[in-house]
PDB file of N, CA and C in Angstrom:
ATOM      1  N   UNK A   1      28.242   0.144  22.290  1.00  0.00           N
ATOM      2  CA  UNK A   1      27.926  -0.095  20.903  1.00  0.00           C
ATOM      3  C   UNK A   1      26.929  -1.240  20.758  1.00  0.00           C
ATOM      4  N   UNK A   2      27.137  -2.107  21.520  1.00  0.00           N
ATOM      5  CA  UNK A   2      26.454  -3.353  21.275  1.00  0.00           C
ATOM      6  C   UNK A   2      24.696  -2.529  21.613  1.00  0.00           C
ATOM      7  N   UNK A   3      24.657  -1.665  22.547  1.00  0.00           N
ATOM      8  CA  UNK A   3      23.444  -1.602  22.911  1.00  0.00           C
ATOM      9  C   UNK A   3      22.459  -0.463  21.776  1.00  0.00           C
ATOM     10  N   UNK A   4      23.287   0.020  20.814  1.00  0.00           N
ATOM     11  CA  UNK A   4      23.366   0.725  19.896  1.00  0.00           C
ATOM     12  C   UNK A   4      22.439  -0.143  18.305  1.00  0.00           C
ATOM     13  N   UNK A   5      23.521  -1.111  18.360  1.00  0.00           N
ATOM     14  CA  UNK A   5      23.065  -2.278  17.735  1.00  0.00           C
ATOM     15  C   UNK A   5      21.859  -3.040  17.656  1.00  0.00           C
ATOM     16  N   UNK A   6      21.542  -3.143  19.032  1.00  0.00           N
ATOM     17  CA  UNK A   6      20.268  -4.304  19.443  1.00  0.00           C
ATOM     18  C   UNK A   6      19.081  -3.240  19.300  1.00  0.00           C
ATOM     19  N   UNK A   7      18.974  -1.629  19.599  1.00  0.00           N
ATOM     20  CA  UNK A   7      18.229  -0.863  19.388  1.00  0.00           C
ATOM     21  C   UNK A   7      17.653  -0.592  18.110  1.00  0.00           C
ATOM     22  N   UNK A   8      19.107  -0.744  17.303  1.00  0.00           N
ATOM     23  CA  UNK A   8      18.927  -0.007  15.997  1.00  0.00           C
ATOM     24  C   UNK A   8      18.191  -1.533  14.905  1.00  0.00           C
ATOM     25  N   UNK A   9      18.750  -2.650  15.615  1.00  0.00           N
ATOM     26  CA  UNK A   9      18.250  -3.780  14.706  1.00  0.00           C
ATOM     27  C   UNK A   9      16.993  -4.056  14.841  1.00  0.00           C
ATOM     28  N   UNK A  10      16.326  -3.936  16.364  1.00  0.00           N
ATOM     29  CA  UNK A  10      14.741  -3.922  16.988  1.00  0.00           C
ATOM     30  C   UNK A  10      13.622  -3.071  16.161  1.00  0.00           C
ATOM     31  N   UNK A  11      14.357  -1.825  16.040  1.00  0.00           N
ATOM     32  CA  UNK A  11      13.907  -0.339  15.354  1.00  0.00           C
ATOM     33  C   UNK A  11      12.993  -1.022  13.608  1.00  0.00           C
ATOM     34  N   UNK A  12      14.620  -1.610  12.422  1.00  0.00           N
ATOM     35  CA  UNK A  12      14.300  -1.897  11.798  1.00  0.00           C
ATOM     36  C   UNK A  12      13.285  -2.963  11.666  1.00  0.00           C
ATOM     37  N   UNK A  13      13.438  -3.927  11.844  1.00  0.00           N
ATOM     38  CA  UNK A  13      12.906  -5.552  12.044  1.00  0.00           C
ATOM     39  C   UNK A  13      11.255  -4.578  11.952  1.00  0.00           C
ATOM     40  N   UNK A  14      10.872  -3.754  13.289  1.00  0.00           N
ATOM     41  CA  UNK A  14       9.260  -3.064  13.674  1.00  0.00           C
ATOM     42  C   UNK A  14       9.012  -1.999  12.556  1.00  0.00           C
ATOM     43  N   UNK A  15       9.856  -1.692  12.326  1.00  0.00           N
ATOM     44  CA  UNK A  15       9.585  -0.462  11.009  1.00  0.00           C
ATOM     45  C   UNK A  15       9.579  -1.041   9.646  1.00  0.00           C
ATOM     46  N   UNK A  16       9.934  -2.507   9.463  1.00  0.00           N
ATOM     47  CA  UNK A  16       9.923  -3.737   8.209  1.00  0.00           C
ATOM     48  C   UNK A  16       8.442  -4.039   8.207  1.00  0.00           C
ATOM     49  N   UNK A  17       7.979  -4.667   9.254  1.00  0.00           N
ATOM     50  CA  UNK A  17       7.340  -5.383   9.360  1.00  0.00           C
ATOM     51  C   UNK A  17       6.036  -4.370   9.222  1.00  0.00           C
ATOM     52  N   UNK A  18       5.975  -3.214  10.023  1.00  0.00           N
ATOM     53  CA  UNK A  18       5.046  -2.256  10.345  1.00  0.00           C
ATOM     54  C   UNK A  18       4.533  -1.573   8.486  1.00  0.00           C
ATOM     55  N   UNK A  19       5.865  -1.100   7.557  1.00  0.00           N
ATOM     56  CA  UNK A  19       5.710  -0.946   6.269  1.00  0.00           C
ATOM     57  C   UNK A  19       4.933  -2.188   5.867  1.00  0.00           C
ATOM     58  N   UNK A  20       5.085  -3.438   5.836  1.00  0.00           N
ATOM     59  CA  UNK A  20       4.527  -4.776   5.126  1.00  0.00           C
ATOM     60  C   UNK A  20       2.900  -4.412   5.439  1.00  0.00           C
ATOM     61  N   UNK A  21       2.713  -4.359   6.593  1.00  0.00           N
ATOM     62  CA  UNK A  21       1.492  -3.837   6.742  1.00  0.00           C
ATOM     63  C   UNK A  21       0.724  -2.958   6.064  1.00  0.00           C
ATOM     64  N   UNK A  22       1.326  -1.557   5.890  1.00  0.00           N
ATOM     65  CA  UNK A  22       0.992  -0.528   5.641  1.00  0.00           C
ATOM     66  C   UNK A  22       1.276  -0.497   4.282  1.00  0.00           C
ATOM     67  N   UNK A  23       1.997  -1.138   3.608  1.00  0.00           N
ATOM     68  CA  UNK A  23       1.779  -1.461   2.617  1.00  0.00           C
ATOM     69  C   UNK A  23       0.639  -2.122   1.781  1.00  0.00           C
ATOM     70  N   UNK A  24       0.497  -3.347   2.429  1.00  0.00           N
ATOM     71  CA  UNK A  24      -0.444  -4.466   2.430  1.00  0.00           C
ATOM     72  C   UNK A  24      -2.593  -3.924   2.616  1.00  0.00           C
ATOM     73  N   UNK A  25      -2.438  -2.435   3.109  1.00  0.00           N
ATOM     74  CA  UNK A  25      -3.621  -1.580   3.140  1.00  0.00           C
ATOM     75  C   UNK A  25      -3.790  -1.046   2.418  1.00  0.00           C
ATOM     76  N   UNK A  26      -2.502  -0.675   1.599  1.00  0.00           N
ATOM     77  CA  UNK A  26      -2.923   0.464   0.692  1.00  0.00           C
ATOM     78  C   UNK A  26      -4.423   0.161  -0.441  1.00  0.00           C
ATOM     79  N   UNK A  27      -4.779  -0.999  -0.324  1.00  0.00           N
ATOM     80  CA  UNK A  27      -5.664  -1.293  -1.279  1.00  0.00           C
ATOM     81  C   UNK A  27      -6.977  -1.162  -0.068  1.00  0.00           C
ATOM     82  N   UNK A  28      -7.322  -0.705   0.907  1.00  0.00           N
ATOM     83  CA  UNK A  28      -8.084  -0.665   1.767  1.00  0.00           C
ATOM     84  C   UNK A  28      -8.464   0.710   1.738  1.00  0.00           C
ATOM     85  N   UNK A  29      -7.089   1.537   1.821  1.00  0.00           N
ATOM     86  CA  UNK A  29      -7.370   2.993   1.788  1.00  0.00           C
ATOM     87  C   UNK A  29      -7.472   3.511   0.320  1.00  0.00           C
ATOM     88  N   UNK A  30      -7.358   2.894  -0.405  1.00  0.00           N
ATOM     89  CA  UNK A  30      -7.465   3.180  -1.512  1.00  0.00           C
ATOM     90  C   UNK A  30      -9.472   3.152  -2.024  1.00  0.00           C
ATOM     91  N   UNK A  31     -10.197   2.092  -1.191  1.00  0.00           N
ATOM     92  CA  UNK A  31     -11.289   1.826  -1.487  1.00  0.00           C
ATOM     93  C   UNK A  31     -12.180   2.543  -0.817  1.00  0.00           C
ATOM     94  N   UNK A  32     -11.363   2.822   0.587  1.00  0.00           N
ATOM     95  CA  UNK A  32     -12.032   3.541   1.404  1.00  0.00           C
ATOM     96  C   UNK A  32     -12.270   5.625   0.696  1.00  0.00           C
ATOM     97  N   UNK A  33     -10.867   6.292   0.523  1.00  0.00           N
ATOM     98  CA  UNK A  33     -11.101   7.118  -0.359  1.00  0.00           C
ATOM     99  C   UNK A  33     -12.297   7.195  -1.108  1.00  0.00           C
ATOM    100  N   UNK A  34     -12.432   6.391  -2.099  1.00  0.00           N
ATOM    101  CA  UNK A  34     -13.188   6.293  -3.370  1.00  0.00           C
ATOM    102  C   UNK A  34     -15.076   6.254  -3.195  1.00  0.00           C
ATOM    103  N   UNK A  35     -15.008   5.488  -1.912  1.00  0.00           N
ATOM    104  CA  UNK A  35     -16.393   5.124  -1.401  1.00  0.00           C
ATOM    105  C   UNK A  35     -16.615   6.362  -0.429  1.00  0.00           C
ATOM    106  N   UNK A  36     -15.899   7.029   0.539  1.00  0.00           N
ATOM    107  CA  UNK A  36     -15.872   8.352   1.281  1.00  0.00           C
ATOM    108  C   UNK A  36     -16.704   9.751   0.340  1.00  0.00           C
ATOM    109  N   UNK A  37     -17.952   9.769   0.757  1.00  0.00           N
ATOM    110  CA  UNK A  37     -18.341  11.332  -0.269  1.00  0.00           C
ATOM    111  C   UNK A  37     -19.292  10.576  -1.446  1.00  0.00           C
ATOM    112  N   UNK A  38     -19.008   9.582  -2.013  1.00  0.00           N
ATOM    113  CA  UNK A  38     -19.320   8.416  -2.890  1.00  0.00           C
ATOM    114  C   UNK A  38     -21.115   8.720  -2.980  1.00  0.00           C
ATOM    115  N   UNK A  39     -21.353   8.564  -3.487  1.00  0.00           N
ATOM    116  CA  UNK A  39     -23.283   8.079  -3.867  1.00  0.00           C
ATOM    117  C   UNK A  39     -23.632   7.328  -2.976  1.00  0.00           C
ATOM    118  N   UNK A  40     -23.075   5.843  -3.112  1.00  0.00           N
ATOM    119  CA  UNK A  40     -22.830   4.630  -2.353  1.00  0.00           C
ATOM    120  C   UNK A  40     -22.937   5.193  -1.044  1.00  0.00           C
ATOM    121  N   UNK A  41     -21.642   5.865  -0.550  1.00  0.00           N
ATOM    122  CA  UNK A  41     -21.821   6.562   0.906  1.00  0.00           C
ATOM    123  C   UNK A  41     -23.118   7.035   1.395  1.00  0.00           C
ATOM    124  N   UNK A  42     -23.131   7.923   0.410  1.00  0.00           N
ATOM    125  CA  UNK A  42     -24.578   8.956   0.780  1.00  0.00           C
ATOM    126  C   UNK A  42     -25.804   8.103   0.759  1.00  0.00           C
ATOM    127  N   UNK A  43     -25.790   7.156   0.067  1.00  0.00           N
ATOM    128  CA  UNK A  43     -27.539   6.337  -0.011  1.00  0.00           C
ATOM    129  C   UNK A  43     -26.743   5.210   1.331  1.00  0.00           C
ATOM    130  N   UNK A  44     -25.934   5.005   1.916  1.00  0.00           N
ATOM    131  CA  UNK A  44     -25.674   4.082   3.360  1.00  0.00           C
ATOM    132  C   UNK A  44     -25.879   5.060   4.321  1.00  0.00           C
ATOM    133  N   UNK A  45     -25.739   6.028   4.332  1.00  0.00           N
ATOM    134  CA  UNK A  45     -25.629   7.166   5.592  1.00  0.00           C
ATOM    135  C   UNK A  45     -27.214   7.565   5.312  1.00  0.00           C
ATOM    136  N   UNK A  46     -27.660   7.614   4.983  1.00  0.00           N
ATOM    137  CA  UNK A  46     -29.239   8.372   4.417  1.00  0.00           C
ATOM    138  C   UNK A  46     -29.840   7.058   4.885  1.00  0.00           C
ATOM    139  N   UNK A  47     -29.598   5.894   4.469  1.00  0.00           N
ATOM    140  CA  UNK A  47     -30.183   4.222   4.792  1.00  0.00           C
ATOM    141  C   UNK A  47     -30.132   4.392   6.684  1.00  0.00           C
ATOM    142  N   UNK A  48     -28.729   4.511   7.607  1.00  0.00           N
ATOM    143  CA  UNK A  48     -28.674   4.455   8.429  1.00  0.00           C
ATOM    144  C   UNK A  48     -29.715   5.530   9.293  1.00  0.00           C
ATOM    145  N   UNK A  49     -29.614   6.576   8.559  1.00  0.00           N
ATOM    146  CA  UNK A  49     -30.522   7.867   9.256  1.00  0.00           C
ATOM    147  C   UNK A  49     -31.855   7.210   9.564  1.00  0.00           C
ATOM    148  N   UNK A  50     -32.358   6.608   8.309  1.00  0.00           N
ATOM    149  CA  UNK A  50     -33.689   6.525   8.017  1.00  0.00           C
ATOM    150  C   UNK A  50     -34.186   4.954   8.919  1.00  0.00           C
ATOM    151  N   UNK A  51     -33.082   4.465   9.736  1.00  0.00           N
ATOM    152  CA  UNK A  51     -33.257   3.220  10.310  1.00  0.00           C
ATOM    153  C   UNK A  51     -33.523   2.033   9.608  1.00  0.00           C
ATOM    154  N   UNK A  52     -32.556   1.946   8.174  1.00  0.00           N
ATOM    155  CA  UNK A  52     -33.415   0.922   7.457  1.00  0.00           C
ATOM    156  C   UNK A  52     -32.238  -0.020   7.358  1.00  0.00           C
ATOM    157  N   UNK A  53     -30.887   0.118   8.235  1.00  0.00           N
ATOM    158  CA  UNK A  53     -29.595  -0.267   8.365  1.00  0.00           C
ATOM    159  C   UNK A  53     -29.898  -1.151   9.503  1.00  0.00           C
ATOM    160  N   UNK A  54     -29.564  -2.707   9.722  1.00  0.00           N
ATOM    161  CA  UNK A  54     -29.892  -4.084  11.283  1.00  0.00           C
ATOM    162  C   UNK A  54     -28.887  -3.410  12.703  1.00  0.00           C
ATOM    163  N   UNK A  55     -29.604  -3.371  13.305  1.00  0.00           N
ATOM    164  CA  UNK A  55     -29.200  -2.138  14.862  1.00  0.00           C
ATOM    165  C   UNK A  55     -27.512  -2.705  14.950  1.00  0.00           C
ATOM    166  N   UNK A  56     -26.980  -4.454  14.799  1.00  0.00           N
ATOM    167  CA  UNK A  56     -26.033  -4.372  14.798  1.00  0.00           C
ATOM    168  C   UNK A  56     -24.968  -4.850  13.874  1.00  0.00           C
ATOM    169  N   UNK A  57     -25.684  -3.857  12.998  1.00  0.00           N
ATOM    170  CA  UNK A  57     -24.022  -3.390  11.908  1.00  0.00           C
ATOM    171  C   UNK A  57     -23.402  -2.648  12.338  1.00  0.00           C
ATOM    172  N   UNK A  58     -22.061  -2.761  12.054  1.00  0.00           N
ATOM    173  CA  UNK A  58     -20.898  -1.666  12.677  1.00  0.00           C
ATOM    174  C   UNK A  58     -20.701  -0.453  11.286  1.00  0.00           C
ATOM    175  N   UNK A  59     -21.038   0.659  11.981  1.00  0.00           N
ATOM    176  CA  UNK A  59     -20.821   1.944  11.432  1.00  0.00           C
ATOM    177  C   UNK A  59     -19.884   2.962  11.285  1.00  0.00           C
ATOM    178  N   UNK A  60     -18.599   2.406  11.596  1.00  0.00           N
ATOM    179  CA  UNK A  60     -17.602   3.181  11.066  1.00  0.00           C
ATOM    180  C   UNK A  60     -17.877   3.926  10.307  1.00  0.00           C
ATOM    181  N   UNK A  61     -17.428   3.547   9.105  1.00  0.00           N
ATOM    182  CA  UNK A  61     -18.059   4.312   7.737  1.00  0.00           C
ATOM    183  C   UNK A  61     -18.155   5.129   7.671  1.00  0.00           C
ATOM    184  N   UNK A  62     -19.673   5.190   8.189  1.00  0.00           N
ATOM    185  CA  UNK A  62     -20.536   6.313   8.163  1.00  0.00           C
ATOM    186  C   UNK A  62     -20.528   7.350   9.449  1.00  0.00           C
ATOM    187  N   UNK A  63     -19.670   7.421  10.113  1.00  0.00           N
ATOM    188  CA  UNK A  63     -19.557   8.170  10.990  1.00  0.00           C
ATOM    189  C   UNK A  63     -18.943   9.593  10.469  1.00  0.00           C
ATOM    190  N   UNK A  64     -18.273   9.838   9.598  1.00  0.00           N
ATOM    191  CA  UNK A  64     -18.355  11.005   8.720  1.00  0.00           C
ATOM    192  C   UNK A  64     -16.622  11.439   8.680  1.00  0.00           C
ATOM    193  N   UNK A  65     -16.319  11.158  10.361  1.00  0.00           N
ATOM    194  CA  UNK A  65     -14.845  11.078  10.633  1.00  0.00           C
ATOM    195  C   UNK A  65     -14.254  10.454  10.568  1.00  0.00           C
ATOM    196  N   UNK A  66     -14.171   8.933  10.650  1.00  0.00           N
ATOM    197  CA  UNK A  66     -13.494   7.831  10.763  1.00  0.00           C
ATOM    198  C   UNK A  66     -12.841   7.996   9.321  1.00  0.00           C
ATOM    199  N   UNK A  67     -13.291   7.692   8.201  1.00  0.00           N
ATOM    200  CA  UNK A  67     -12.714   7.892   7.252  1.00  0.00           C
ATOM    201  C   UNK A  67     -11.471   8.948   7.205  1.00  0.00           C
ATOM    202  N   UNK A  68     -12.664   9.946   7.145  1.00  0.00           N
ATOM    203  CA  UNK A  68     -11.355  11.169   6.880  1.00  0.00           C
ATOM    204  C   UNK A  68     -10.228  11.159   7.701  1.00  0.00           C
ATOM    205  N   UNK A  69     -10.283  10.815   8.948  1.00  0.00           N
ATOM    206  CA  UNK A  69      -9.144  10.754   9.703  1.00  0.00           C
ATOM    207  C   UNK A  69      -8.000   9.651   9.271  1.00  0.00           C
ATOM    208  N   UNK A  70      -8.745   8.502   8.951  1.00  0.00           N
ATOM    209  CA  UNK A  70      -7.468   7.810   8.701  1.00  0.00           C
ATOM    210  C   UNK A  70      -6.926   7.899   7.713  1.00  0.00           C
ATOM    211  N   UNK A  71      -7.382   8.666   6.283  1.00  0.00           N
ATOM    212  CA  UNK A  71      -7.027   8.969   5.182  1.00  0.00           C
ATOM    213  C   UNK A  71      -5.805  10.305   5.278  1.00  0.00           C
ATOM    214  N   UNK A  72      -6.456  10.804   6.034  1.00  0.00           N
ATOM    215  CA  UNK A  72      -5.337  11.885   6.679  1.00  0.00           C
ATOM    216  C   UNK A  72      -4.381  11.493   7.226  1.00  0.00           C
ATOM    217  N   UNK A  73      -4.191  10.688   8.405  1.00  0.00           N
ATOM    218  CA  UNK A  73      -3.017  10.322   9.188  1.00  0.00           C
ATOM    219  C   UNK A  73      -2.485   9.265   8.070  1.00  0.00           C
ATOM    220  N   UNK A  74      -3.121   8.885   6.833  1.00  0.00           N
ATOM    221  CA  UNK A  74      -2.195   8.393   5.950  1.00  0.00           C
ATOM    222  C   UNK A  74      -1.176   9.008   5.006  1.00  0.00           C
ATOM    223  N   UNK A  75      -2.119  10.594   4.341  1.00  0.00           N
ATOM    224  CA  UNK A  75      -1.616  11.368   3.759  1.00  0.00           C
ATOM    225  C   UNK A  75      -0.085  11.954   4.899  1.00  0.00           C
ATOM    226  N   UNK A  76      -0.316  11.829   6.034  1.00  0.00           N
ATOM    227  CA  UNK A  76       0.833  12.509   6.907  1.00  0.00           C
ATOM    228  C   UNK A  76       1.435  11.863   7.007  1.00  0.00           C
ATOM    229  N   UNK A  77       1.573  10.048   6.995  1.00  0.00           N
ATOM    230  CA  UNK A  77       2.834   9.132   7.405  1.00  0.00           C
ATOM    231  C   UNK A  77       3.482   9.117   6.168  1.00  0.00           C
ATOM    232  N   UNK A  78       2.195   9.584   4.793  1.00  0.00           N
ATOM    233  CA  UNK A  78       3.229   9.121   3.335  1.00  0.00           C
ATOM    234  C   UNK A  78       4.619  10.477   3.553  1.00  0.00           C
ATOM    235  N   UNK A  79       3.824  11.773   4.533  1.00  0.00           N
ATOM    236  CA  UNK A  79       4.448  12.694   4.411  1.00  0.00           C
ATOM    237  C   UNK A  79       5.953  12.791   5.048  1.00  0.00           C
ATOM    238  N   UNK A  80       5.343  11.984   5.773  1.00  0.00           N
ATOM    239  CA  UNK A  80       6.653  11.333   7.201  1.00  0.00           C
ATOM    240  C   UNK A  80       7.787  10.815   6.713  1.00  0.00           C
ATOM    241  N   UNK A  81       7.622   9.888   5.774  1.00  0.00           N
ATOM    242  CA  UNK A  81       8.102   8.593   5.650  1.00  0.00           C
ATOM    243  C   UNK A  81       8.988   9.551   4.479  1.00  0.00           C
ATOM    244  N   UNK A  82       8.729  10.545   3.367  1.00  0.00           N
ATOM    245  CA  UNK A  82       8.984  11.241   2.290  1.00  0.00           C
ATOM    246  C   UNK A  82      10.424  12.053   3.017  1.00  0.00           C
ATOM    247  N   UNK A  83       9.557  12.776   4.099  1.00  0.00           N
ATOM    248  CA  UNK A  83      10.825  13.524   4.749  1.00  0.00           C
ATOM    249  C   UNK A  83      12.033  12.959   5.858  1.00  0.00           C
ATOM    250  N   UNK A  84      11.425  11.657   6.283  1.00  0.00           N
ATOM    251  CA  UNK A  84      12.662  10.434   6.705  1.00  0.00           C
ATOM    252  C   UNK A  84      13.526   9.933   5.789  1.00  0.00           C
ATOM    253  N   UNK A  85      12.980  10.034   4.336  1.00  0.00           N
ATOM    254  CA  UNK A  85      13.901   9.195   3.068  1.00  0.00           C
ATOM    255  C   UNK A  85      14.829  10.245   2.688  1.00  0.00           C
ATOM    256  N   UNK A  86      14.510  11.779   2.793  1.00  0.00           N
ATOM    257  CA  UNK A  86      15.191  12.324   2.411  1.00  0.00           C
ATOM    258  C   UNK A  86      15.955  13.219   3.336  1.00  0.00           C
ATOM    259  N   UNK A  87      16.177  13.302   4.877  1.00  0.00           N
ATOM    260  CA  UNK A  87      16.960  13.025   5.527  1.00  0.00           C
ATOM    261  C   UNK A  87      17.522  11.852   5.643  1.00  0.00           C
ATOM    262  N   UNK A  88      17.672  10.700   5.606  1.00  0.00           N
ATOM    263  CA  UNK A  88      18.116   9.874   5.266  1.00  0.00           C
ATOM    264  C   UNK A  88      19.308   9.875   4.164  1.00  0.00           C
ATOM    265  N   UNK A  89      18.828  10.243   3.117  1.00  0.00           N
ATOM    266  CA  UNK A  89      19.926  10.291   2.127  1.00  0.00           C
ATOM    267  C   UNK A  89      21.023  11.607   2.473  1.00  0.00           C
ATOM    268  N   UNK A  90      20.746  12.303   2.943  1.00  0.00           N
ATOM    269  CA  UNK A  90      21.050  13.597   2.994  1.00  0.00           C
ATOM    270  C   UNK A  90      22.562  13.462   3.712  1.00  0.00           C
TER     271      UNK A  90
END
């Protein structure tokens, strides 16, 4: 039992702390969304094409995937986390 315990208390404490986080982004992914597809986007990605972007800026961004992917693996943890709460209660 005890080893039951120290697992299950480790578990929470990383899954506390890990939410605070993921919480604490939501205003990141929230901006990121909004700017993804955006005008803004399109005249930075059109800027980068056209070489008028300093060789070392970092281009996430505009890589076309980066976004979408993490917006996705967000839409799937909200999905995660939806069907853990409600096994959970269950």
């Amino acid at each position: 039992m005890e080893h039951h315990l120290d697992r299950a208390s480790l578990a929470v404490m990383q899954l506390s702390a890990a939410l605070d986080q993921y919480v604490a982004a939501q205003e990141s992914l929230h901006a990121l969304d909004s700017y993804y597809g955006s005008d803004e986007w399109k005249k930075d990605f059109a800027d980068d094409e056209s070489g008028l972007l300093p060789n070392d800026l970092q281009r996430g961004v505009l890589s076309e995937d980066a976004i979408w992917n993490v917006l996705e693996d967000s839409k799937e943890v909200n999905d995660r986390m939806r069907d853990i709460t409600s096994f959970c209660k269950g």
